[in-house]
N, C-alpha and C. Protein backbone atom coordinates (compact mmCIF):
# COMPACT_ATOMS: atom_id res chain seq x y z
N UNK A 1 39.95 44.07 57.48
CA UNK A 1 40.32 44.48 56.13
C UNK A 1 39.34 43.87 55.13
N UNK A 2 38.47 44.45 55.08
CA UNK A 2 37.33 44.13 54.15
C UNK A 2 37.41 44.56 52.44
N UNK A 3 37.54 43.57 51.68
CA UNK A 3 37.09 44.11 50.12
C UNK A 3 36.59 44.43 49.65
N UNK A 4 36.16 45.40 48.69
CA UNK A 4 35.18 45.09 47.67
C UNK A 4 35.63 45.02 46.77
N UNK A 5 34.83 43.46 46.04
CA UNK A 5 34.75 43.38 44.84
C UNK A 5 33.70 43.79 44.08
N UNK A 6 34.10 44.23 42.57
CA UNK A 6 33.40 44.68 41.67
C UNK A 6 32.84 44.30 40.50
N UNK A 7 31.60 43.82 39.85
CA UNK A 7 31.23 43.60 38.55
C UNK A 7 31.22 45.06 37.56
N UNK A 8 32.21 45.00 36.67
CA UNK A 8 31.59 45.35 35.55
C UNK A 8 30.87 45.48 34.33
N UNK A 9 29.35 45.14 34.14
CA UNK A 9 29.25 44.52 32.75
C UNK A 9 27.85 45.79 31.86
N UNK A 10 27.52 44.83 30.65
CA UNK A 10 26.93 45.30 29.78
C UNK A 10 25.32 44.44 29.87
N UNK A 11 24.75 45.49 30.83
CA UNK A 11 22.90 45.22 30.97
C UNK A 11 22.91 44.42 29.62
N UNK A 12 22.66 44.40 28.33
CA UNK A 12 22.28 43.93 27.77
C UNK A 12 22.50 43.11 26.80
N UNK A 13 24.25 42.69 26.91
CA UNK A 13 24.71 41.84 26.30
C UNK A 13 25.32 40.39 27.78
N UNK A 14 25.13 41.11 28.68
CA UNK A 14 25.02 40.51 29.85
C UNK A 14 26.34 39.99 29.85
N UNK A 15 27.42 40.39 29.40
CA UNK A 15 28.72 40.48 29.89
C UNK A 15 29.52 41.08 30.75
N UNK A 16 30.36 40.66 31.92
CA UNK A 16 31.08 41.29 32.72
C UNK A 16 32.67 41.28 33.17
N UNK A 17 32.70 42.00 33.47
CA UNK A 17 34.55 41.76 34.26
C UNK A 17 34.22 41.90 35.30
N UNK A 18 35.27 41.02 36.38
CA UNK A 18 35.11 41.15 37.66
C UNK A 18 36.81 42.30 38.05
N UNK A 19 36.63 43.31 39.05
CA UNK A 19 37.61 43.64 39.37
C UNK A 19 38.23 43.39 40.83
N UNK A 20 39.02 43.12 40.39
CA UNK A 20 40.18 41.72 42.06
C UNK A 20 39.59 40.89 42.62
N UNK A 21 39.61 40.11 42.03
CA UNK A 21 38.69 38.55 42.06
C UNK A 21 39.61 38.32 43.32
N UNK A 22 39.48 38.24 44.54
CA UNK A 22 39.90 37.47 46.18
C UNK A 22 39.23 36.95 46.72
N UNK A 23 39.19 35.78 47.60
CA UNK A 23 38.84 35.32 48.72
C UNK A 23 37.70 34.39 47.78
N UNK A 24 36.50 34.95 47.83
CA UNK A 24 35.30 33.90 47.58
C UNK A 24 34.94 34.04 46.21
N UNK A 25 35.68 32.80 45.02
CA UNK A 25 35.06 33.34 43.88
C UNK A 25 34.24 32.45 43.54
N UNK A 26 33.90 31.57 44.23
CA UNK A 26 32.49 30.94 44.03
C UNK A 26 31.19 31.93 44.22
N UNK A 27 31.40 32.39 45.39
CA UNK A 27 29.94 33.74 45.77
C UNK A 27 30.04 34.77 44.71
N UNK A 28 31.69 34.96 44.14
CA UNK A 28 31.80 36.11 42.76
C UNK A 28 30.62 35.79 42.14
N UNK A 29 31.12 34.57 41.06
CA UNK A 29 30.23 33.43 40.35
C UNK A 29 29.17 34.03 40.71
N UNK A 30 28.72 33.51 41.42
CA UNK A 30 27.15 32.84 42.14
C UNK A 30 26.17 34.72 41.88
N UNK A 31 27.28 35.40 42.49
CA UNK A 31 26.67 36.49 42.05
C UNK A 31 26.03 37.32 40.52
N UNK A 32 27.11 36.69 39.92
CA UNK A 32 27.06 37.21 38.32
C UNK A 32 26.20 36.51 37.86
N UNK A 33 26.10 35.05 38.47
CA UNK A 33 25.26 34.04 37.89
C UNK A 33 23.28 34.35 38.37
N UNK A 34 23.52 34.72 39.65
CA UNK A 34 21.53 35.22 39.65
C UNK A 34 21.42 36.05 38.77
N UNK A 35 22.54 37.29 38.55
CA UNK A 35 22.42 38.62 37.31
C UNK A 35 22.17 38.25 36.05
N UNK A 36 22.70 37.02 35.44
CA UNK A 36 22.59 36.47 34.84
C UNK A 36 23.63 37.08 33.56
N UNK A 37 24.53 37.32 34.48
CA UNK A 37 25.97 37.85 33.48
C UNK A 37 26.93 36.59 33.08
N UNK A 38 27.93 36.68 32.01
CA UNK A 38 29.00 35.61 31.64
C UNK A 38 30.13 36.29 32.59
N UNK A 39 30.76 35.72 32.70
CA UNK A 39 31.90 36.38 33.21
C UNK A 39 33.18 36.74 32.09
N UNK A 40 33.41 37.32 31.92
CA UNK A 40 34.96 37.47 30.34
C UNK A 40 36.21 37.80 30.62
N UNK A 41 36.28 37.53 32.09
CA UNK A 41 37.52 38.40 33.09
C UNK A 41 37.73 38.92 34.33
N UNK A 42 38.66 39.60 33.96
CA UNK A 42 39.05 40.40 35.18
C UNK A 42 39.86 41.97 34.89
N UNK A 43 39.14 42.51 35.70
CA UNK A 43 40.25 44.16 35.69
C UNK A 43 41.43 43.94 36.64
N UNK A 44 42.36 44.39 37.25
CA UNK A 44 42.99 43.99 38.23
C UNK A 44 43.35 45.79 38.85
N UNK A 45 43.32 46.26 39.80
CA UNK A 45 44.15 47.10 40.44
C UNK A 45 45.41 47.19 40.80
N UNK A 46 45.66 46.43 41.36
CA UNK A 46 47.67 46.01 41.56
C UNK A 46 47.30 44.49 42.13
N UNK A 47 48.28 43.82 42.24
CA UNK A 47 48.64 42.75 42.18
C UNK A 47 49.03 42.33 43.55
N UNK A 48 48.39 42.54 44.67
CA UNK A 48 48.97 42.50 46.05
C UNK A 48 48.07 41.23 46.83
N UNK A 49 48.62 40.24 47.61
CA UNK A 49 47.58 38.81 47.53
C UNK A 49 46.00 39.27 47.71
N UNK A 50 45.68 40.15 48.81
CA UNK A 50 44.13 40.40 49.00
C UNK A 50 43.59 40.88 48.26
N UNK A 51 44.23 41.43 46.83
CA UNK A 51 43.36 41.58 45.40
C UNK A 51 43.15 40.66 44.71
N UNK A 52 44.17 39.42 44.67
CA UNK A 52 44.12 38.45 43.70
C UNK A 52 44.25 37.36 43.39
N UNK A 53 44.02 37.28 45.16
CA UNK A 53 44.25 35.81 45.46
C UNK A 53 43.36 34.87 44.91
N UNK A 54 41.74 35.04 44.75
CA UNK A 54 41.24 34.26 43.64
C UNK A 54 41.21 34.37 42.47
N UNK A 55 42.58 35.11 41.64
CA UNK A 55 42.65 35.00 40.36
C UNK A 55 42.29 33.93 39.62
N UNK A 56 43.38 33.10 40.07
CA UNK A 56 43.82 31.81 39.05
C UNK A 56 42.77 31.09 39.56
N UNK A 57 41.84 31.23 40.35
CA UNK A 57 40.91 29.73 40.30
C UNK A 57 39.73 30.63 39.67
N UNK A 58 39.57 32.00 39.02
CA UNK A 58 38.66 32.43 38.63
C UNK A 58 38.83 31.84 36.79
N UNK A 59 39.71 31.98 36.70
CA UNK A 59 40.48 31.91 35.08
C UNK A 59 40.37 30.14 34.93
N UNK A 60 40.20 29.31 35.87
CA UNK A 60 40.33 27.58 35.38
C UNK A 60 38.51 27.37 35.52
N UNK A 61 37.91 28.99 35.99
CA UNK A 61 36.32 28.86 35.64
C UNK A 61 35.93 29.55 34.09
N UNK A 62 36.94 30.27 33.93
CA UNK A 62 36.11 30.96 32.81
C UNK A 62 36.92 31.19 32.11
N UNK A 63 38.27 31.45 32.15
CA UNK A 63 39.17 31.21 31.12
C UNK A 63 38.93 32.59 30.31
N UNK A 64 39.19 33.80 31.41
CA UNK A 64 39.15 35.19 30.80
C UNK A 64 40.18 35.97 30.17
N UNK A 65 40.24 36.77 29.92
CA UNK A 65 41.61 38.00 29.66
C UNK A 65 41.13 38.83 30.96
N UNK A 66 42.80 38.93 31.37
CA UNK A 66 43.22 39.40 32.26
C UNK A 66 43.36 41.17 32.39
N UNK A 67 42.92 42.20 32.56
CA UNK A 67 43.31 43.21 32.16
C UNK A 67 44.63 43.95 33.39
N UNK A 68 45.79 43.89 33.17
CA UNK A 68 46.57 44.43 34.38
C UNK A 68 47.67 45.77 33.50
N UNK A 69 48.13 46.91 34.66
CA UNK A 69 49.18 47.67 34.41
C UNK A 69 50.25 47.15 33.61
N UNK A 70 51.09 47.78 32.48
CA UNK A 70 51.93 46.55 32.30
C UNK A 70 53.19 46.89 33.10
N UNK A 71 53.38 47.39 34.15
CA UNK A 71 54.33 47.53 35.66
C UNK A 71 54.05 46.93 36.46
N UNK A 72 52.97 46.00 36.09
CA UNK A 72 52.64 45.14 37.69
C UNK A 72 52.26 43.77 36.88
N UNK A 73 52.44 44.08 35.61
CA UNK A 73 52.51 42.28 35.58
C UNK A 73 53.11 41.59 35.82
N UNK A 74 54.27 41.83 35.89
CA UNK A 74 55.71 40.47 36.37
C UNK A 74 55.02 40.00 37.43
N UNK A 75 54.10 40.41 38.25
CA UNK A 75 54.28 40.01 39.87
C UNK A 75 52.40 38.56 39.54
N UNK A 76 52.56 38.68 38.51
CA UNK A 76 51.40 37.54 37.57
C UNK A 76 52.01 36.14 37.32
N UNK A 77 52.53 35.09 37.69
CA UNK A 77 52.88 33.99 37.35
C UNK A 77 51.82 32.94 37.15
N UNK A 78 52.30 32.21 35.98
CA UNK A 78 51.70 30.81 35.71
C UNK A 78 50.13 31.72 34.48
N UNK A 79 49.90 32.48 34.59
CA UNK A 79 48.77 33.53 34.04
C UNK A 79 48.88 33.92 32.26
N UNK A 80 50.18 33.72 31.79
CA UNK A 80 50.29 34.40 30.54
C UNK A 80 49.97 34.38 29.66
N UNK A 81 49.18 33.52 29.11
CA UNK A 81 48.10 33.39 28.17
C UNK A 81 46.99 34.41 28.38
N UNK A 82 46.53 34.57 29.53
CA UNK A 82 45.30 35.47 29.77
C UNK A 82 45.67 36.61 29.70
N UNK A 83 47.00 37.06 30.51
CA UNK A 83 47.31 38.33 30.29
C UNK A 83 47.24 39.70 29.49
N UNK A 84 46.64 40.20 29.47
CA UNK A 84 46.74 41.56 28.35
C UNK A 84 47.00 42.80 29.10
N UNK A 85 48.97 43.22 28.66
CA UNK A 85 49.26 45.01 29.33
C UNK A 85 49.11 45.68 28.99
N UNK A 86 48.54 46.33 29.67
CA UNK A 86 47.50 48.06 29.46
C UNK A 86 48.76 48.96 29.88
N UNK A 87 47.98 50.12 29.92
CA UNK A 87 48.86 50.65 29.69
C UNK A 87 48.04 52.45 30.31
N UNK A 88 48.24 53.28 30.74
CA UNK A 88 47.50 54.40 31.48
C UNK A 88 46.62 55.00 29.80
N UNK A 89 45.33 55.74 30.07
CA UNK A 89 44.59 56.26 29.04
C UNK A 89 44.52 55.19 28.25
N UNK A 90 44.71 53.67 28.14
CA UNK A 90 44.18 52.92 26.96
C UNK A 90 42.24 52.81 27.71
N UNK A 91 41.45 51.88 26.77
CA UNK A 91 40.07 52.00 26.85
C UNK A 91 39.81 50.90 26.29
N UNK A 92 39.28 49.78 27.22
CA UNK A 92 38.66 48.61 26.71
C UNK A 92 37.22 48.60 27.04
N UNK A 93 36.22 47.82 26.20
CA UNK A 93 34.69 47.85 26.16
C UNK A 93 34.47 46.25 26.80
N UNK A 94 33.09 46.20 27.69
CA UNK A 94 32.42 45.09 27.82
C UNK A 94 31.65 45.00 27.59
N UNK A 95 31.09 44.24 26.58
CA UNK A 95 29.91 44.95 25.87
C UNK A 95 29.95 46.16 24.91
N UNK A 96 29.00 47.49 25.57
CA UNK A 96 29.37 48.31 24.75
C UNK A 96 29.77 49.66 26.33
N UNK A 97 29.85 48.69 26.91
CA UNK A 97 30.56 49.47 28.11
C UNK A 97 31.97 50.35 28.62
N UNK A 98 32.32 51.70 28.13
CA UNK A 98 33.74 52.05 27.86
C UNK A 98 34.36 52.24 29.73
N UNK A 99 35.62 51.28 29.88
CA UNK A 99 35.75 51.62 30.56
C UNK A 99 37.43 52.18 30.53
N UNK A 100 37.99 53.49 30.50
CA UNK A 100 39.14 54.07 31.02
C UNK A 100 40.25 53.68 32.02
N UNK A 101 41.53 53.16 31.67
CA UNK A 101 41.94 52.60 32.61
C UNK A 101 42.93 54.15 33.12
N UNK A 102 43.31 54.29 34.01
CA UNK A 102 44.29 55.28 34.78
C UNK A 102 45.43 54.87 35.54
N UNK A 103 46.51 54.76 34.98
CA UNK A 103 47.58 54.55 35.72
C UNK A 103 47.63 55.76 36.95
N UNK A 104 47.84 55.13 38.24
CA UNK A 104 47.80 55.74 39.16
C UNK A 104 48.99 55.28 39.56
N UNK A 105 50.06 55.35 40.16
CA UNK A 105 51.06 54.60 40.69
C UNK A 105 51.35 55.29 42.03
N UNK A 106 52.39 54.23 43.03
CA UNK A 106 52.38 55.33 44.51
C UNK A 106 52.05 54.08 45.59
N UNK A 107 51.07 53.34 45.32
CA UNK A 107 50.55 52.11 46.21
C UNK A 107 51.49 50.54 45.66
N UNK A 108 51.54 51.12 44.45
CA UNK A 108 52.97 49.96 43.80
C UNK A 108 52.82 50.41 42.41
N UNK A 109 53.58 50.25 41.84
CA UNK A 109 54.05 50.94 40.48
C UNK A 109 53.23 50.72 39.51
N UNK A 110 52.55 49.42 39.36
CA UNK A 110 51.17 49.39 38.37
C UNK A 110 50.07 49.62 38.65
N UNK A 111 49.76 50.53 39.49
CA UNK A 111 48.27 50.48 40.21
C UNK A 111 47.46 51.23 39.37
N UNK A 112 46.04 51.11 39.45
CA UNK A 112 45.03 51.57 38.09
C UNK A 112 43.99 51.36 39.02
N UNK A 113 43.45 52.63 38.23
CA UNK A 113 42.23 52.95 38.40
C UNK A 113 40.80 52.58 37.14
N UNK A 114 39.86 52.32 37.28
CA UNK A 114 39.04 52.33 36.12
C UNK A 114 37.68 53.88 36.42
N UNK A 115 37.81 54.27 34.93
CA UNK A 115 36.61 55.57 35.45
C UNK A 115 35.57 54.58 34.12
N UNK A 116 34.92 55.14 34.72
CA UNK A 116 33.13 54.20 34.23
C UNK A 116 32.12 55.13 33.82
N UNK A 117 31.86 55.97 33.14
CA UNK A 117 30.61 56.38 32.78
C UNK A 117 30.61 57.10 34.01
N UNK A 118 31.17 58.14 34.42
CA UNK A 118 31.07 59.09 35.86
C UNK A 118 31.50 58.17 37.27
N UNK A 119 31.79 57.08 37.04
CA UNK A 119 32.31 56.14 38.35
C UNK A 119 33.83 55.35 38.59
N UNK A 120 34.31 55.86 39.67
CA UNK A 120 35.62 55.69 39.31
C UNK A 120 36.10 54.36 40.59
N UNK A 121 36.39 53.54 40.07
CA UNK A 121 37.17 51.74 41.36
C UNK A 121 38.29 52.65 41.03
N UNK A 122 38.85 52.57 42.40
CA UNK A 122 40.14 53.28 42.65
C UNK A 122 40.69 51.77 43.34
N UNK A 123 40.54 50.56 43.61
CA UNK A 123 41.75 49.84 44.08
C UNK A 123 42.06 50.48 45.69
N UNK A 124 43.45 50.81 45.98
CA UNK A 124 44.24 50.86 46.88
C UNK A 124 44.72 52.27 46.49
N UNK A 125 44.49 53.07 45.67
CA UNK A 125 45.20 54.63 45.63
C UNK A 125 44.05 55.35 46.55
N UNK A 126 42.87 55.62 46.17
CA UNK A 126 41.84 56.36 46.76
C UNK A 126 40.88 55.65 47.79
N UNK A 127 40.98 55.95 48.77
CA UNK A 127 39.91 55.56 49.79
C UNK A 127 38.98 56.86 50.13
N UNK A 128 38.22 56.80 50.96
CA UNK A 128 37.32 57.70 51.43
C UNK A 128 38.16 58.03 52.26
N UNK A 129 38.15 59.46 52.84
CA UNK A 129 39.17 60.18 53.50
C UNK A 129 39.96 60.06 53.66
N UNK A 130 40.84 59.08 52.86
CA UNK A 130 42.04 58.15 53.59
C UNK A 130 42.89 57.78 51.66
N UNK A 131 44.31 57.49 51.71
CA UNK A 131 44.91 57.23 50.58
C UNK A 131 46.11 55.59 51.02
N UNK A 132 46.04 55.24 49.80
CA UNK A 132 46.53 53.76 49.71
C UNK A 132 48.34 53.97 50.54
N UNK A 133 48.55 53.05 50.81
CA UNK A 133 50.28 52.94 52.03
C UNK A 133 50.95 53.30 50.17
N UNK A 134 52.39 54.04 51.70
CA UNK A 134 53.47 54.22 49.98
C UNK A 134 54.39 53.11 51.01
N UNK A 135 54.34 52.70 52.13
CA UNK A 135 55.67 52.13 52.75
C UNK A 135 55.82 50.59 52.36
N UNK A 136 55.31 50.14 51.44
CA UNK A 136 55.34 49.01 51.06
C UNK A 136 56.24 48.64 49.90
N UNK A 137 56.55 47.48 49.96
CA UNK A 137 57.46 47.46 48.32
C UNK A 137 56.58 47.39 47.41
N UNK A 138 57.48 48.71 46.76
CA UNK A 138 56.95 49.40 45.43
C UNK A 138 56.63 50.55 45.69
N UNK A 139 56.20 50.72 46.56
CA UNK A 139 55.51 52.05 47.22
C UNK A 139 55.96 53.11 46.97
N UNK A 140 55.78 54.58 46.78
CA UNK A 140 56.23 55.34 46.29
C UNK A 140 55.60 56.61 46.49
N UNK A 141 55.42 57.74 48.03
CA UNK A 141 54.91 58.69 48.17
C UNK A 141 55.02 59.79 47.22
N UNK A 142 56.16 60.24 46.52
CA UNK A 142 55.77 60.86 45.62
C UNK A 142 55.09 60.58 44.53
N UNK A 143 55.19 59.54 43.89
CA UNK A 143 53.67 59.12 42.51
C UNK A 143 52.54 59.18 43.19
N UNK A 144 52.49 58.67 44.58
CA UNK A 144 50.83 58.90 45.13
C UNK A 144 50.78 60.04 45.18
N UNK A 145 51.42 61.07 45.43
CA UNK A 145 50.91 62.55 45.28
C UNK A 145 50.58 63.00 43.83
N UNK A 146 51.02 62.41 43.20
CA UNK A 146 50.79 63.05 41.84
C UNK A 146 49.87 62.14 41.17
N UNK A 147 49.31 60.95 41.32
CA UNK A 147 48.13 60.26 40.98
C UNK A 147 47.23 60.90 41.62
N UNK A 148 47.21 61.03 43.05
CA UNK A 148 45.63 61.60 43.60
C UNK A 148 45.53 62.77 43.33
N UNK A 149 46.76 63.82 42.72
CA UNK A 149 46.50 65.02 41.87
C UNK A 149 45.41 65.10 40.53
N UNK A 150 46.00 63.69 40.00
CA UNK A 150 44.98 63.44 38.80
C UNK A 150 43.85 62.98 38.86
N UNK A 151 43.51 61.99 40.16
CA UNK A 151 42.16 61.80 40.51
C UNK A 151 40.94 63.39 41.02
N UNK A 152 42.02 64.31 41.56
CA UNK A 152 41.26 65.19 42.35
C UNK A 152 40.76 66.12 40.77
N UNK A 153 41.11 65.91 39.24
CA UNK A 153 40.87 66.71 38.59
C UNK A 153 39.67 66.06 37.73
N UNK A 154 38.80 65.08 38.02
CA UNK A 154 38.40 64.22 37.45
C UNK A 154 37.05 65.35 38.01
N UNK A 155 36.09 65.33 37.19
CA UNK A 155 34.17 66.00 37.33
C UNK A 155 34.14 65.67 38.65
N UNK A 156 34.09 66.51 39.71
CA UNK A 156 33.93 66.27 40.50
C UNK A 156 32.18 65.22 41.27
N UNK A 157 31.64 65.21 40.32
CA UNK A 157 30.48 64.47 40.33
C UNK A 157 30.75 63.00 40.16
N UNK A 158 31.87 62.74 39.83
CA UNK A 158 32.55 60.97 39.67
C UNK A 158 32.08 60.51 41.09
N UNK A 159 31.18 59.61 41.15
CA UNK A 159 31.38 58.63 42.26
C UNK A 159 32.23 57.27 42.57
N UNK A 160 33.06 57.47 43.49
CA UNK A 160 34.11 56.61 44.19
C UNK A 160 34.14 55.37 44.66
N UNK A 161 34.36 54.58 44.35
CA UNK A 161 34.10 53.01 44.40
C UNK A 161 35.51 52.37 45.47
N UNK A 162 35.98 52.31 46.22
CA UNK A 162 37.68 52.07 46.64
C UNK A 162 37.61 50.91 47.01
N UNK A 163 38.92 50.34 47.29
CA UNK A 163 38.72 49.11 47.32
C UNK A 163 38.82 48.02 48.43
N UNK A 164 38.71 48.50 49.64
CA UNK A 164 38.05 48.12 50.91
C UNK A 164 37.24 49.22 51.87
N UNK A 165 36.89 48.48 52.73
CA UNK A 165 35.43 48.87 53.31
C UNK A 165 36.27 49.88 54.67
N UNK A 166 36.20 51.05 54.36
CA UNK A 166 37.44 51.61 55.55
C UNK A 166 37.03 52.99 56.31
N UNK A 167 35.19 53.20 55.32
CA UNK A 167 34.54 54.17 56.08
C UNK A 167 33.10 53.64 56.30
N UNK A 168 32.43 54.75 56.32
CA UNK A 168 30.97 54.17 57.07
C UNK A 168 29.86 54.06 56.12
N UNK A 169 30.40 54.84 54.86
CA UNK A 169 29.53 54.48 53.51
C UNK A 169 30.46 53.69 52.24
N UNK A 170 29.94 52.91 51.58
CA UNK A 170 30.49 52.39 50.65
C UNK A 170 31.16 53.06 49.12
N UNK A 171 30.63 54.43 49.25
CA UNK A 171 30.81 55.16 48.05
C UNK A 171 30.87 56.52 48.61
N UNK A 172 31.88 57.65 47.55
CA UNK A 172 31.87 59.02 48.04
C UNK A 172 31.99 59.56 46.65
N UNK A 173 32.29 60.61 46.60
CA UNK A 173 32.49 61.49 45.32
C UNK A 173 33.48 62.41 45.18
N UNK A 174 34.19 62.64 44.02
CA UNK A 174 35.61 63.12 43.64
C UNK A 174 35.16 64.47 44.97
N UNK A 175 33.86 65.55 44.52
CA UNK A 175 33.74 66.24 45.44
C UNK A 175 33.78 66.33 46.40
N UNK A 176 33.70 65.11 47.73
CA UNK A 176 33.61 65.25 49.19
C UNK A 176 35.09 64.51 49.38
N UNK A 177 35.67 64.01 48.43
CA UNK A 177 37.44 63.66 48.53
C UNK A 177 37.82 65.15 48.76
N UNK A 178 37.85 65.86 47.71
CA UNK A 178 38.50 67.18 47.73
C UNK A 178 38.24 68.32 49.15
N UNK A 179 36.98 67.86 49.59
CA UNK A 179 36.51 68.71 50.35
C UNK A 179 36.92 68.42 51.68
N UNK A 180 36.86 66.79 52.02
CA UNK A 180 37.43 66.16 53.21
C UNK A 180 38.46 65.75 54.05
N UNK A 181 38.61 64.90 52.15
CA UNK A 181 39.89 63.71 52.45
C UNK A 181 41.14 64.39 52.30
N UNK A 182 41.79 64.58 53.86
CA UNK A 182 42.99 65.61 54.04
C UNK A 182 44.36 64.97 53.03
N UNK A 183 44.23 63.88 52.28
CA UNK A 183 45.58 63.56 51.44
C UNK A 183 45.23 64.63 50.00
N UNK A 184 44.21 64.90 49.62
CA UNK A 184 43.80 65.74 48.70
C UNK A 184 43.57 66.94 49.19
N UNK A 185 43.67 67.56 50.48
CA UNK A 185 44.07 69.10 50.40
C UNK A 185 45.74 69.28 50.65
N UNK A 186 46.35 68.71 50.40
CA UNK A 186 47.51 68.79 50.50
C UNK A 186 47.85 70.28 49.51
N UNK A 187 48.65 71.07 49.70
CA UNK A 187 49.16 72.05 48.73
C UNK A 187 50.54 71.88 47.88
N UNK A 188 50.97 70.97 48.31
CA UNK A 188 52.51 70.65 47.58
C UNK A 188 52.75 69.13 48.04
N UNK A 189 53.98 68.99 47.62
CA UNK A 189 54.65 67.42 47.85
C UNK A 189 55.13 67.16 49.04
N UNK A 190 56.19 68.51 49.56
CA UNK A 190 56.37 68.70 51.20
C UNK A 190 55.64 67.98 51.93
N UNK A 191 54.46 69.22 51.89
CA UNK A 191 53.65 69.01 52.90
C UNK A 191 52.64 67.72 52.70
N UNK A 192 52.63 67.16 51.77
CA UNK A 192 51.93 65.19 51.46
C UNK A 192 53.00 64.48 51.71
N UNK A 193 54.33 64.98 51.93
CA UNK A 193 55.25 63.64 51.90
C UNK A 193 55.18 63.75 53.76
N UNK A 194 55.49 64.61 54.09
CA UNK A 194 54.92 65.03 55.63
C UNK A 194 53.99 64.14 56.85
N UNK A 195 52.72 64.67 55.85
CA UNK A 195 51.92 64.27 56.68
C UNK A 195 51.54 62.86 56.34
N UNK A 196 51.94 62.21 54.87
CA UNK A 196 51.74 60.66 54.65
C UNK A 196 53.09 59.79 55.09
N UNK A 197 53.90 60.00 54.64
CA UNK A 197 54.98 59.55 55.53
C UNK A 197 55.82 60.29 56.98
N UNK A 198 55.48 60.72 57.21
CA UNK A 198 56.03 61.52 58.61
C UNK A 198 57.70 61.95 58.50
N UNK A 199 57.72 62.58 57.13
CA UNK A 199 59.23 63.58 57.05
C UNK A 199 58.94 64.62 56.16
């Protein structure tokens, strides 16, 4: 179960957000730091430990704002100062970098997406041929059908960022989702509740 984590920042004000700071946030650091970026945060996708488990030792480095769903913040303790709830279609800048947040829900009730200038971190809703578990608490096969409805309507030229390593390339496009990834040819809810949960 491999991650990826993500920098988002502004080439030339050399500011960034990191999105689901886990596991190694010294190498995060270390990374932003050859780029020669500040760090100002974090985006968050949902709140599940292998997204965020190096939150809080990212925040006693840099002492960011937090950007999370505001349905998935409760599951944020000791954090509330940093905190700031978003909310689906709000739009925060890094730099002069716009990035779109998307409530996606279905993988747990606050889950978000960020679209970027034609590039979309999907977290745990969108994978490459493959879509985030509903059988988990929170989980919820019908909102995942109707989030990856809204992902599949996005320019199909959006390239796909997801948020572990679960195919053989690191990136795909709204277009080869639609074309491939059998949770997006689905024709109705039936037949996605079906074939993603097996009823």
């Amino acid at each position: 179960m491999q991650n990826y984590v993500y920098l988002v920042g502004d080439q030339n004000t050399r500011e960034a957000l990191v999105v689901d700071p886990a596991w190694e946030v010294d190498a995060i650091l270390e990374a932003a730091d050859q780029e020669e970026y500040q760090i100002k945060g974090a985006l968050i996708t949902h709140t599940h430990f292998d997204h965020v488990n190096g939150l809080e030792d990212l925040l006693k480095k840099t002492d960011g704002t937090v950007y999370i769903n505001k349905h998935e913040a409760e599951f944020l303790k000791g954090m509330k100062g940093n905190i700031q709830k978003m909310e689906g279609g709000d739009k925060i800048k890094i730099g002069i970098v716009k990035i779109t947040l998307l409530h996606t829900p279905g993988h747990t009730p606050g889950s978000q997406c960020f679209l970027i200038d034609g590039n979309l971190i999907s977290g745990d809703t969108l994978f490459i041929n493959a879509c985030g578990r509903c059988d988990l608490p929170g989980g919820n096969a019908e909102e995942m059908y109707h989030s990856l409805k809204t992902l599949s309507e996005l320019d199909e030229k959006t390239i796909l960022y997801p948020g572990h390593n679960y195919a053989d390339e690191p990136t795909s496009t709204i277009a080869n989702e639609k074309k491939y990834n059998p949770y997006l040819q689905t024709t109705n809810l039936n037949n996605f509740l079906k074939y993603r949960m097996g009823y």
